[in-house]
Protein backbone atom coordinates (compact mmCIF):
# COMPACT_ATOMS: atom_id res chain seq x y z
CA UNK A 1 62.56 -52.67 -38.35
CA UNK A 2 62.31 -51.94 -34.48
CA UNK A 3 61.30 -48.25 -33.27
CA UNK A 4 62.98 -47.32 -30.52
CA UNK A 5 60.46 -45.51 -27.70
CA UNK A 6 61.64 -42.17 -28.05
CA UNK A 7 61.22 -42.26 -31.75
CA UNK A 8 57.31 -44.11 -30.99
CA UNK A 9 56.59 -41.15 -28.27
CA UNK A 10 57.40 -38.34 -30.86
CA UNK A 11 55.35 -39.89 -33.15
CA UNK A 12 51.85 -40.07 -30.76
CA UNK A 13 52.46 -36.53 -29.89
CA UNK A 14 52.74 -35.76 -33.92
CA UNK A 15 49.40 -37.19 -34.56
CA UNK A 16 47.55 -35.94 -30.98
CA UNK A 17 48.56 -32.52 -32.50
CA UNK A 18 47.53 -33.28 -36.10
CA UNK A 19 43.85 -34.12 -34.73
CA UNK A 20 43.46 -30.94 -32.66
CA UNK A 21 44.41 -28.61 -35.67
CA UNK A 22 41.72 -30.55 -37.60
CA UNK A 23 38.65 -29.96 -34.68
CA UNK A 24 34.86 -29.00 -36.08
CA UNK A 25 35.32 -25.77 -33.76
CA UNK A 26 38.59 -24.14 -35.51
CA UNK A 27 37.05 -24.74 -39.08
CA UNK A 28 34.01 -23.01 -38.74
CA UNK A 29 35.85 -19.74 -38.16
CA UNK A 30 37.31 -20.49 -41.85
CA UNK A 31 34.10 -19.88 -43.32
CA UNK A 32 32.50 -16.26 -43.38
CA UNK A 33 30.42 -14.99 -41.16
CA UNK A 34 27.21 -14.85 -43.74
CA UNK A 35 28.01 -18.63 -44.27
CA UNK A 36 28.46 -19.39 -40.07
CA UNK A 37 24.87 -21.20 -39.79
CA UNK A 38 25.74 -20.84 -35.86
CA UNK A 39 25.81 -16.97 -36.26
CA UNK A 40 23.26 -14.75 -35.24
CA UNK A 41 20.88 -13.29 -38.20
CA UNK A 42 22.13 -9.17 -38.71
CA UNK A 43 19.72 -6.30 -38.93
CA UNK A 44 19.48 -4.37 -42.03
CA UNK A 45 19.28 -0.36 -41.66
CA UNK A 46 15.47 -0.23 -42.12
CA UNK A 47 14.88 -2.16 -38.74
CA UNK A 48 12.90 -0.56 -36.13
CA UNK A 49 16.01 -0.87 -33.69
CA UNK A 50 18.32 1.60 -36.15
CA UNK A 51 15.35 3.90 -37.05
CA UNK A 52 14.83 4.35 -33.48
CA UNK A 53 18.86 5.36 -32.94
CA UNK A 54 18.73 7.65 -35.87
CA UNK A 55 15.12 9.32 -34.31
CA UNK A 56 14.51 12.40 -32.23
CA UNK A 57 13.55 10.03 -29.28
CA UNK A 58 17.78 10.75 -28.38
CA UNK A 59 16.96 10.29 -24.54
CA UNK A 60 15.31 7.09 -24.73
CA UNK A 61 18.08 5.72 -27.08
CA UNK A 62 20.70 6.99 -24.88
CA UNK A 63 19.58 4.89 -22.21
CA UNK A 64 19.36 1.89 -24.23
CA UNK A 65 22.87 2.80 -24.82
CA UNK A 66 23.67 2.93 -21.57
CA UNK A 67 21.87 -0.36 -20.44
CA UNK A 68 23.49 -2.39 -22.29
CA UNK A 69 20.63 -3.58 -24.36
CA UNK A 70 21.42 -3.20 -27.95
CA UNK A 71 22.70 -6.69 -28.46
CA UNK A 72 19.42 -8.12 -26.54
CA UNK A 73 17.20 -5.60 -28.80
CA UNK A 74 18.80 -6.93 -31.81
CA UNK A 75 18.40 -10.55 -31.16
CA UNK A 76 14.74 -9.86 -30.38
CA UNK A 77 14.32 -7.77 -33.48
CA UNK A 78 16.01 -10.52 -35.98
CA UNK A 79 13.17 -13.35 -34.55
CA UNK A 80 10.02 -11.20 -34.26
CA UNK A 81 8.25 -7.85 -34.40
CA UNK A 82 8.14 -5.34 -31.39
CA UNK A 83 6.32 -2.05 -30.28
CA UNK A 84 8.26 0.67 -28.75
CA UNK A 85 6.50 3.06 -27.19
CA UNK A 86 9.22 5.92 -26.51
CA UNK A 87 8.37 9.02 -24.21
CA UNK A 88 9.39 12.70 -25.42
CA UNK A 89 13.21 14.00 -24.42
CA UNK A 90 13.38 15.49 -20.72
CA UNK A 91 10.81 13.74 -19.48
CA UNK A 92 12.89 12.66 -16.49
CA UNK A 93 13.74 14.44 -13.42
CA UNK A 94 17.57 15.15 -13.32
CA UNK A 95 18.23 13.66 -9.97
CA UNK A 96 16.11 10.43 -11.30
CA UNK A 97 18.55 10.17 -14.50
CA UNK A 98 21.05 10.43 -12.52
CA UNK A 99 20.01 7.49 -10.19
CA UNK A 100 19.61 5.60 -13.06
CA UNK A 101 23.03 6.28 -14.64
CA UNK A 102 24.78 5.11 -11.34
CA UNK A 103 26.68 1.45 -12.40
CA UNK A 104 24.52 0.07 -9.17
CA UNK A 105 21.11 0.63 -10.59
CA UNK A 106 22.10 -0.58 -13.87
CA UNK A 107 19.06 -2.97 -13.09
CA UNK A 108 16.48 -0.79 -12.52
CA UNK A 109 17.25 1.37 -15.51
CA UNK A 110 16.93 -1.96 -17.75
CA UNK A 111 13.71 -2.52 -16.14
CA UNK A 112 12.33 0.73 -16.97
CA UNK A 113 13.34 0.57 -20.49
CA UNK A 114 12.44 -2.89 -20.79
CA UNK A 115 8.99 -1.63 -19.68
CA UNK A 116 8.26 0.22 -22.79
CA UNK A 117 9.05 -2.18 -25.72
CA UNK A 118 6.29 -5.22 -26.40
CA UNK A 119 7.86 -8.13 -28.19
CA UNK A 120 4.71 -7.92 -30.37
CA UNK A 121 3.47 -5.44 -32.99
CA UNK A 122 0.70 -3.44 -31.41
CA UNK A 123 -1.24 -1.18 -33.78
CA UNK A 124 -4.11 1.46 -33.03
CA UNK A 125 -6.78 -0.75 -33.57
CA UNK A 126 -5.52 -3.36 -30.37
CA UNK A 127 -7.05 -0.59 -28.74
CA UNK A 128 -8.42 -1.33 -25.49
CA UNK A 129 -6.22 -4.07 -24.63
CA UNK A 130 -3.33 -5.53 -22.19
CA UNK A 131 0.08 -5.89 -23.38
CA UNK A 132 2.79 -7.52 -21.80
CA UNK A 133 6.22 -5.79 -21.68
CA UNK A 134 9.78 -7.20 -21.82
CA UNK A 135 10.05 -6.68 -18.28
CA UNK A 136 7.36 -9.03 -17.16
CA UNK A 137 4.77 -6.18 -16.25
CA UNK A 138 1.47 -5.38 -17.47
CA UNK A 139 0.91 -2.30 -19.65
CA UNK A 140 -2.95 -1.38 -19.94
CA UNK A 141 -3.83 0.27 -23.14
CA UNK A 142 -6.83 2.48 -22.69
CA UNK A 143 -8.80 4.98 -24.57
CA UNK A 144 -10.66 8.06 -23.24
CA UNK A 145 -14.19 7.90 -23.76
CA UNK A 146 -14.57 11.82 -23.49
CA UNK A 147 -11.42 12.70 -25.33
CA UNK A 148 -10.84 9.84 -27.90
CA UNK A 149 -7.14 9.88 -26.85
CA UNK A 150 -5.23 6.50 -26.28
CA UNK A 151 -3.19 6.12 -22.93
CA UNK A 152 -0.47 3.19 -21.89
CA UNK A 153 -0.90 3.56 -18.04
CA UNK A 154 -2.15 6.36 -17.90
CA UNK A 155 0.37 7.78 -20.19
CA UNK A 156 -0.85 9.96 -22.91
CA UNK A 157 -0.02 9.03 -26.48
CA UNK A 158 1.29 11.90 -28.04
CA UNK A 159 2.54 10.80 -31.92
CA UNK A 160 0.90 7.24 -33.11
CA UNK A 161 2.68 5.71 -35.70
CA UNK A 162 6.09 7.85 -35.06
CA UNK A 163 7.68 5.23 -36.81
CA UNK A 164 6.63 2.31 -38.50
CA UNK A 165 8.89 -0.51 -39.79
CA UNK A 166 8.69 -3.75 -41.62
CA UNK A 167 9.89 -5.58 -38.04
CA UNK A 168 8.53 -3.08 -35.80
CA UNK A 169 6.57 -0.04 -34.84
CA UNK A 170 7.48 3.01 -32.74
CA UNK A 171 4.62 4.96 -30.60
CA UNK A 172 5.41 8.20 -29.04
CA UNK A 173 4.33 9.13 -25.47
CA UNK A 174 4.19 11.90 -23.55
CA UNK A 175 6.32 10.70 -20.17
CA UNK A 176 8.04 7.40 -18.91
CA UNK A 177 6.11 4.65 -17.38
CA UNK A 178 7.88 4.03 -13.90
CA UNK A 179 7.76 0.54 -12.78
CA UNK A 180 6.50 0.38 -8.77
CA UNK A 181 9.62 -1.81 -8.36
CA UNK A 182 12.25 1.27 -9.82
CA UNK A 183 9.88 3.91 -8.08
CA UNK A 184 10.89 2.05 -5.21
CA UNK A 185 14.37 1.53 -5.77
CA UNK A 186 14.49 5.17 -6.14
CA UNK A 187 12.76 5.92 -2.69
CA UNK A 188 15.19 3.51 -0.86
CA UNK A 189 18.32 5.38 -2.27
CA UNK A 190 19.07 6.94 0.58
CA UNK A 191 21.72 5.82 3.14
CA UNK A 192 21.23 5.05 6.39
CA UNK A 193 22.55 7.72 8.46
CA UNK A 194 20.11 10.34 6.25
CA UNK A 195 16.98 7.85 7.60
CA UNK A 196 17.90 8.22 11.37
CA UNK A 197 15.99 10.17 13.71
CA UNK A 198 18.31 12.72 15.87
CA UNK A 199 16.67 14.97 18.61
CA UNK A 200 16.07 18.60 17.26
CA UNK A 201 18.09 21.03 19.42
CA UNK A 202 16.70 24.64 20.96
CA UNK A 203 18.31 27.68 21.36
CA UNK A 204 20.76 28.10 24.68
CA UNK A 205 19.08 28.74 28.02
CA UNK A 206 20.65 30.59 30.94
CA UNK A 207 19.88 29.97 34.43
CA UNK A 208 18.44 32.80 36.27
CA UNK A 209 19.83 31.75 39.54
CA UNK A 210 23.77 31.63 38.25
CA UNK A 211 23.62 33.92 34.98
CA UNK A 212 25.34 30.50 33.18
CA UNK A 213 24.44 28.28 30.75
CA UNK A 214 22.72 25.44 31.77
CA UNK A 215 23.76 22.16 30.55
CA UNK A 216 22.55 20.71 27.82
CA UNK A 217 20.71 17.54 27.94
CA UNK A 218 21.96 13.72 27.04
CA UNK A 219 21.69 13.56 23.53
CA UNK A 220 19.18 11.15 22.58
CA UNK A 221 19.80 7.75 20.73
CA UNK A 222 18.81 7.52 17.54
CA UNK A 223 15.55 6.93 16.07
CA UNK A 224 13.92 8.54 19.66
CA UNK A 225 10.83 11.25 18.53
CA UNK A 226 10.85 14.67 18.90
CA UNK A 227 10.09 15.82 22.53
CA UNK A 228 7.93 18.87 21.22
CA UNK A 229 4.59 17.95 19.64
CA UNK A 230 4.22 18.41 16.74
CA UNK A 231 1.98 21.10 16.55
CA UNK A 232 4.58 23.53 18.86
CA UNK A 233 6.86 22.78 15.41
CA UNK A 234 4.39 24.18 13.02
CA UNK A 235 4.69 27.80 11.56
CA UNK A 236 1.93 30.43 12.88
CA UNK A 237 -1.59 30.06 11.14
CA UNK A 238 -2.05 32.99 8.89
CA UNK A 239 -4.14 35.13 12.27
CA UNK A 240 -0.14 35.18 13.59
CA UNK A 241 2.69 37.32 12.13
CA UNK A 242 5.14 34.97 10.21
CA UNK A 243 7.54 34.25 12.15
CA UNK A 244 10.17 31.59 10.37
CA UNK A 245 11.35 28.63 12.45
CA UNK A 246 14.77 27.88 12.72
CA UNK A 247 16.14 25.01 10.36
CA UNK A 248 18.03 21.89 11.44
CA UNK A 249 21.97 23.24 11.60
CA UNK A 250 25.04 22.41 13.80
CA UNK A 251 27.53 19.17 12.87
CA UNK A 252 24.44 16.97 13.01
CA UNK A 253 23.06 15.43 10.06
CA UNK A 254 19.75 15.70 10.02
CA UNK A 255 17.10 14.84 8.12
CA UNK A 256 16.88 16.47 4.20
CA UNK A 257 13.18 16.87 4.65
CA UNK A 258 12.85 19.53 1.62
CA UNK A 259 14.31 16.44 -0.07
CA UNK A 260 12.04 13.95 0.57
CA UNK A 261 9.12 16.44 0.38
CA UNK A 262 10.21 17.16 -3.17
CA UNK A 263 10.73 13.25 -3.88
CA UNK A 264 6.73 11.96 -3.11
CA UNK A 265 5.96 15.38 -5.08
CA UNK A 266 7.84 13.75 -8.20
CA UNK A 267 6.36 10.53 -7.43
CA UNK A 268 2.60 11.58 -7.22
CA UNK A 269 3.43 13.47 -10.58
CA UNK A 270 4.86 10.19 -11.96
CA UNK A 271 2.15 7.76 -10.74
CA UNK A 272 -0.36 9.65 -12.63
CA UNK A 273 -4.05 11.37 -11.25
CA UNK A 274 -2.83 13.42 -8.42
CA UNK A 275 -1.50 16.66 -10.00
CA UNK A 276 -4.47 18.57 -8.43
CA UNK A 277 -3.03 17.73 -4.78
CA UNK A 278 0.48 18.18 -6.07
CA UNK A 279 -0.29 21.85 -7.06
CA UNK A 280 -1.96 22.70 -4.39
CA UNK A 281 0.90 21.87 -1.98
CA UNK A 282 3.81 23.64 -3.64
CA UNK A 283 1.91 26.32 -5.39
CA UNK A 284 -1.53 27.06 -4.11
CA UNK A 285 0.27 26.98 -0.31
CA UNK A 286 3.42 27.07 1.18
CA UNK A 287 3.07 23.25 2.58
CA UNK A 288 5.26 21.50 0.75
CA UNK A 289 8.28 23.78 2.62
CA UNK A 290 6.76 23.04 5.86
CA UNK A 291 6.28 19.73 5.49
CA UNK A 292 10.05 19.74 4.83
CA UNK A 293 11.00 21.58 8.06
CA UNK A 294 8.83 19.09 10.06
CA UNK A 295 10.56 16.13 8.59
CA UNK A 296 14.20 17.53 8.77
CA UNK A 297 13.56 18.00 12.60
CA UNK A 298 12.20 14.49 12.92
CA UNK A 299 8.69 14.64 12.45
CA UNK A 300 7.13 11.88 10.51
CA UNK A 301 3.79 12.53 8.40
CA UNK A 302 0.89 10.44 6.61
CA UNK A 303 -0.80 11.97 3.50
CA UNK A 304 -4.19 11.18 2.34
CA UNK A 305 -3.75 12.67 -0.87
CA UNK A 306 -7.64 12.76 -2.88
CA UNK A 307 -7.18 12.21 -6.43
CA UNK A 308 -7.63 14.84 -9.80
CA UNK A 309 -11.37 13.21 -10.02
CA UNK A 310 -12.19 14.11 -6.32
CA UNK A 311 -10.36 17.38 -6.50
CA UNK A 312 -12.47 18.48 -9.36
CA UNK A 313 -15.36 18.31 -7.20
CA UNK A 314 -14.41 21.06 -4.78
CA UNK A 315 -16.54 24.07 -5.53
CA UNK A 316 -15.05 27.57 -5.41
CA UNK A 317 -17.01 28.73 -2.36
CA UNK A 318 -14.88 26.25 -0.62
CA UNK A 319 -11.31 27.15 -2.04
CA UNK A 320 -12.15 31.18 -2.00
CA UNK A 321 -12.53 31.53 1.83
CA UNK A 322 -9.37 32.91 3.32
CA UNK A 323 -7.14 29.72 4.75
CA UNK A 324 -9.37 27.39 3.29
CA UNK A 325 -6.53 25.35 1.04
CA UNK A 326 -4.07 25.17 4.13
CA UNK A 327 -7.15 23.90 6.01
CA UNK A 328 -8.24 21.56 3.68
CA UNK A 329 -3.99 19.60 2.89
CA UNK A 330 -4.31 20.46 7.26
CA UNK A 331 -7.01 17.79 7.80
CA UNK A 332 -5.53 15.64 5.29
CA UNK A 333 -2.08 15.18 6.98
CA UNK A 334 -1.57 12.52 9.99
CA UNK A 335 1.22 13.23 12.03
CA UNK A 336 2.33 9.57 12.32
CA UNK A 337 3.78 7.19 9.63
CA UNK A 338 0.92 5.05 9.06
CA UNK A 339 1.16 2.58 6.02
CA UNK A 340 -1.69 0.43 4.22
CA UNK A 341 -0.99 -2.77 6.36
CA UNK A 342 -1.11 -0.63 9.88
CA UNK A 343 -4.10 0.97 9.13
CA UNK A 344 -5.87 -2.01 7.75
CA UNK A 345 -4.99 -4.43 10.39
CA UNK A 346 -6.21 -1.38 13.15
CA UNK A 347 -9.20 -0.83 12.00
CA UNK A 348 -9.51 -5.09 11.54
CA UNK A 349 -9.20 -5.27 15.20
CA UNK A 350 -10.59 -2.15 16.54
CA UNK A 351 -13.67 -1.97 14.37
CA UNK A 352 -13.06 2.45 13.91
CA UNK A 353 -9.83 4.12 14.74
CA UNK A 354 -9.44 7.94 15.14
CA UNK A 355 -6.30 9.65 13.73
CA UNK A 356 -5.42 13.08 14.74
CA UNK A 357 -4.81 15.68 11.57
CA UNK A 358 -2.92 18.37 11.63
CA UNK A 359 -5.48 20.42 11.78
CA UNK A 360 -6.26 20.63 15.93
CA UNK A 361 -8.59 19.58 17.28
CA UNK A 362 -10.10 17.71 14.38
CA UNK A 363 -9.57 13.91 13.61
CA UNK A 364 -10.37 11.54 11.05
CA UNK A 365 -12.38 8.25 11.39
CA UNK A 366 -10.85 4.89 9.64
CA UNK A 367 -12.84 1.88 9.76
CA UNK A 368 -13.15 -0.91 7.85
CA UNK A 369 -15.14 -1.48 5.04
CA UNK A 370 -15.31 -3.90 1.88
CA UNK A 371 -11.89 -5.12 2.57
CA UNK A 372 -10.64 -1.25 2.24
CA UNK A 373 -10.04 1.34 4.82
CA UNK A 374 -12.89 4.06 4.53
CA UNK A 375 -12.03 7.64 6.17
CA UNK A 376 -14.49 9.71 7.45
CA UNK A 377 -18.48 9.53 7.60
CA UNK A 378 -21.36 9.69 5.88
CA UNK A 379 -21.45 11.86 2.43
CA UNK A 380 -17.85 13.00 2.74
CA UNK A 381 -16.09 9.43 3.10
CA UNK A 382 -13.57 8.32 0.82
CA UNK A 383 -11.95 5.05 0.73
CA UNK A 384 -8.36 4.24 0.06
CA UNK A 385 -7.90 3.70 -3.54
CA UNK A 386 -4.25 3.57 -4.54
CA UNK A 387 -2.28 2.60 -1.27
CA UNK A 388 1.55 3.21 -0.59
CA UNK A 389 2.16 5.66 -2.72
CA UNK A 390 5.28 6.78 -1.11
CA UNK A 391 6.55 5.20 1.75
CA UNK A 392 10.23 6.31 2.73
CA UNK A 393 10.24 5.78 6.44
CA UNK A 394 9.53 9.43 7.10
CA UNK A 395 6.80 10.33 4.69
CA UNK A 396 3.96 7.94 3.51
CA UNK A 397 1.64 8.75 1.28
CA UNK A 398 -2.44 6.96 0.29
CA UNK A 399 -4.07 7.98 -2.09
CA UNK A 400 -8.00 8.43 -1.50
CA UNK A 401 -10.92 8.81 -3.81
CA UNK A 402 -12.77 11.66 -1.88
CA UNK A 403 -11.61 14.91 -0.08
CA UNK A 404 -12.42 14.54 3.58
CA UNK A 405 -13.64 17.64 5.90
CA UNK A 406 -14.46 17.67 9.19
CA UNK A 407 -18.15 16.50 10.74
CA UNK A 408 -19.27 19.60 12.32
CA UNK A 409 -21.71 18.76 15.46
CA UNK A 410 -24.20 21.06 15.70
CA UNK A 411 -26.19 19.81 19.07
CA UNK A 412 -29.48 21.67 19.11
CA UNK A 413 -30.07 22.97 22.36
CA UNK A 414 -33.08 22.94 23.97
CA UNK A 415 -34.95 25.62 24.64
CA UNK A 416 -37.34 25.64 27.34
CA UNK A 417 -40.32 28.01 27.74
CA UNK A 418 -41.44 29.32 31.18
CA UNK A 419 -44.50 31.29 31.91
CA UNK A 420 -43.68 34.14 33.67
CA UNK A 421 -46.16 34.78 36.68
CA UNK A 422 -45.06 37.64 39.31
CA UNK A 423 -44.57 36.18 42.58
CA UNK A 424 -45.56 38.44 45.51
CA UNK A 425 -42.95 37.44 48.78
CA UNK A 426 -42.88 38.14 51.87
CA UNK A 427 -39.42 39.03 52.66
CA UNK A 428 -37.98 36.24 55.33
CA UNK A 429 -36.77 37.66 58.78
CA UNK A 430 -34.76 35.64 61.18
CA UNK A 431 -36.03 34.98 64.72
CA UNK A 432 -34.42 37.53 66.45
CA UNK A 433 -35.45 40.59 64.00
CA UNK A 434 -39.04 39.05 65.03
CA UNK A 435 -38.40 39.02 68.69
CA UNK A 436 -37.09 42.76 68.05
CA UNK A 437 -39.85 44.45 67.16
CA UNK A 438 -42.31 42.60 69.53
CA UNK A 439 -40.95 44.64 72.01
CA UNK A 440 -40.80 47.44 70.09
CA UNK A 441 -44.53 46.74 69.52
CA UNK A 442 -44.87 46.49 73.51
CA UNK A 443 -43.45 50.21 73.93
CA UNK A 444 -45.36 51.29 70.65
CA UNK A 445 -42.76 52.11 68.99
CA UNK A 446 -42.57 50.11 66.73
CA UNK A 447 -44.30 52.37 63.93
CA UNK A 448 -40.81 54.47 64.08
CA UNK A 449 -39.06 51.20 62.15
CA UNK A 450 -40.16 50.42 58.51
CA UNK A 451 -38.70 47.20 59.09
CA UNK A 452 -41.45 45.93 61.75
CA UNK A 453 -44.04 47.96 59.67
CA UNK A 454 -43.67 46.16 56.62
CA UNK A 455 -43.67 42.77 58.88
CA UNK A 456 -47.76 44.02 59.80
């Protein structure tokens, strides 16, 4: 029998079809999914992962909702036990959610939430400890010795044992835990037309010799300082009437200073130990505002901020005196934009730098000590203990573990004694008053003249 080659050609493609119907792949989706030994396992409803969906914690599961991590969490949660540590609802700024929520940060949000889950269960006697977190950062578990209370931080625990689950436990906190690298992300937001400098503008001047207008000056380019100093920009001291500067206006954009003030206020708050300072700016003194109207006309600042521990120390004789809070935040604010690196490597090279405070004429002393920057002198120096706080481009902020006040030079002058003896004189004549009444003398009349008679 002889095939003829069309008849052999539909036969291969018979068979080449026959074997790819029959492949490993297409028969393992005939069996069910409980039998697929390629499937991943399924979490029943007591898991840690569904107790904490179905839990008051509806912020922090909303985010995981929004991150995209459920299928990650539940993968994790089928292999091995984890700790969630879950802060209270609201405990983020709005304008910070809503950073987070924006499709472009959809990295730092899973870093944050990735920050508070420990593939590990952690229970209250790990207590103190160090943990590491699903985002690859350390979280330091403390306990107060004073207090007893346990802290992940520097976050306060606020409900132990919230929930507790065969594969998992949940521990409720009192706030977030912001990772420097989202903190960051967060500072850098901003575009880069709200970051450049522009020249603050005055009020029209006339001429006095042609009643006109005068011209106004080149605008400057961008990034140039202000051509006031900055202490010309500052409201009145409290001696002064109030007298309320004008704010940035016109089709310029200027800087949002009130902004950015309000932004390293949230971040001081967020990094933990400088509340004290924080107060004291927006509520204890109106600072905070003009901090913002410096910035929005193109000032930059430095803040030394002292931490809660070094702010406790401040008696009240110090705070009570009239002015003395605006004095104090005054000698802690540099007018310049001075980060941890600038400072450092200044005082490496020039041994002890002076930086002028806001608070004129007084300045503070850097120098270099113990591989740290140390302000100031004596009793009253503080060294800088959390650097970088907030560094935006406009506003930086280093924390400090001491409140600094100015050295006050009292030069003790010296006071000599002299003996007081009385000192009879002659009284000095010239040469002609002497020639005048020798010939007075010759005539005798020179008694007439008490002037020659007192010369006898």
């Amino acid at each position: 029998m002889v095939f003829s080659p069309n008849l052999f050609f539909l036969l291969l493609l018979f068979f080449f079809f026959l074997t790819a119907s029959l492949k490993p792949s297409n028969i393992v989706h005939a069996f069910p999914d409980d039998q697929n030994p390629t499937h991943s396992a399924q979490i029943n409803s007591n898991s840690v992962l569904v107790a904490l969906l179905e839990s008051h914690y509806t912020e922090l599961a909303e985010l995981v909702e929004k991150a995209a991590l459920l299928q990650t969490l539940e993968d994790l949660v089928s292999r091995r036990n984890v700790t969630v540590f879950a802060p209270v609802n609201h405990a983020l700024d709005r304008e910070f959610k809503l950073f987070l929520l924006e499709p472009r940060n959809l990295r730092s949000l899973q870093t944050l939430l990735l920050s508070h889950i420990v593939p590990k269960r952690v229970s209250l006697d790990a207590w103190p400890t160090l943990r590491d977190s699903l985002a690859h950062n350390r979280l330091e578990l403390t306990i107060s010795q004073a207090l007893g209370e346990k802290f992940v931080s520097s976050v306060r625990m606020t409900h132990p044992h919230a929930v507790n689950r065969p594969d998992g436990v949940i521990h409720g906190i009192e706030r977030f835990i912001i990772p420097e690298s989202v903190q960051q992300d967060f500072n850098n937001r901003r575009s880069l037309r709200e970051i450049s400098a522009v020249k603050p503008e005055g009020a029209p001047e006339i001429d006095p010799r042609t009643n006109r207008l005068r011209k106004p000056t080149p605008p400057g380019k961008p990034g140039s300082a202000p051509v006031l100093p900055i202490y010309y920009a500052m409201a009145p001291g409290p001696s002064l009437a109030p007298a309320p500067a004008p704010g940035p206006g016109g089709p310029h954009h200027h800087f949002n200073g009130m902004r950015q003030v309000k932004d390293f206020i949230d971040t001081l708050l967020q990094y933990g130990g400088y509340n004290e300072i924080a107060d004291m700016l927006v509520n204890l003194t109106g600072l905070a505002t003009e901090m913002g109207r410096l910035v929005s006309e193109g000032y930059v600042l430095t803040v030394l901020a002292p931490n809660d521990e070094a702010m406790a120390k401040l008696t009240t004789d110090r705070l009570s005196e009239p002015g003395a809070p605006e004095q104090i935040l005054y000698y802690h604010i540099v007018p310049e934009y001075q980060t941890e690196e600038s400072m450092y490597n200044a005082v490496r090279r020039f041994g002890k730098v002076k930086y002028d405070t806001l608070q004129l004429p007084q300045q503070v002393v850097a120098q270099e000590a113990d591989g740290s920057v140390k302000f100031g002198q004596g009793e009253g120096s503080a060294y800088l203990f959390d650097p970088d706080i907030y560094t935006d481009g406009r506003i930086s902020v280093q924390g400090i573990d001491g409140v600094l006040f100015p050295v006050q030079e009292n030069k003790a002058e010296d006071t000599i004694t002299v003996s007081r003896v009385k000192v009879v004189a002659k009284p000095r004549r010239g040469k002609l008053l002497e020639v005048a009444c020798r010939m007075l003398g010759a005539f005798g009349q020179d008694s007439h003249f008490i002037t020659c008679q007192s010369r006898k």
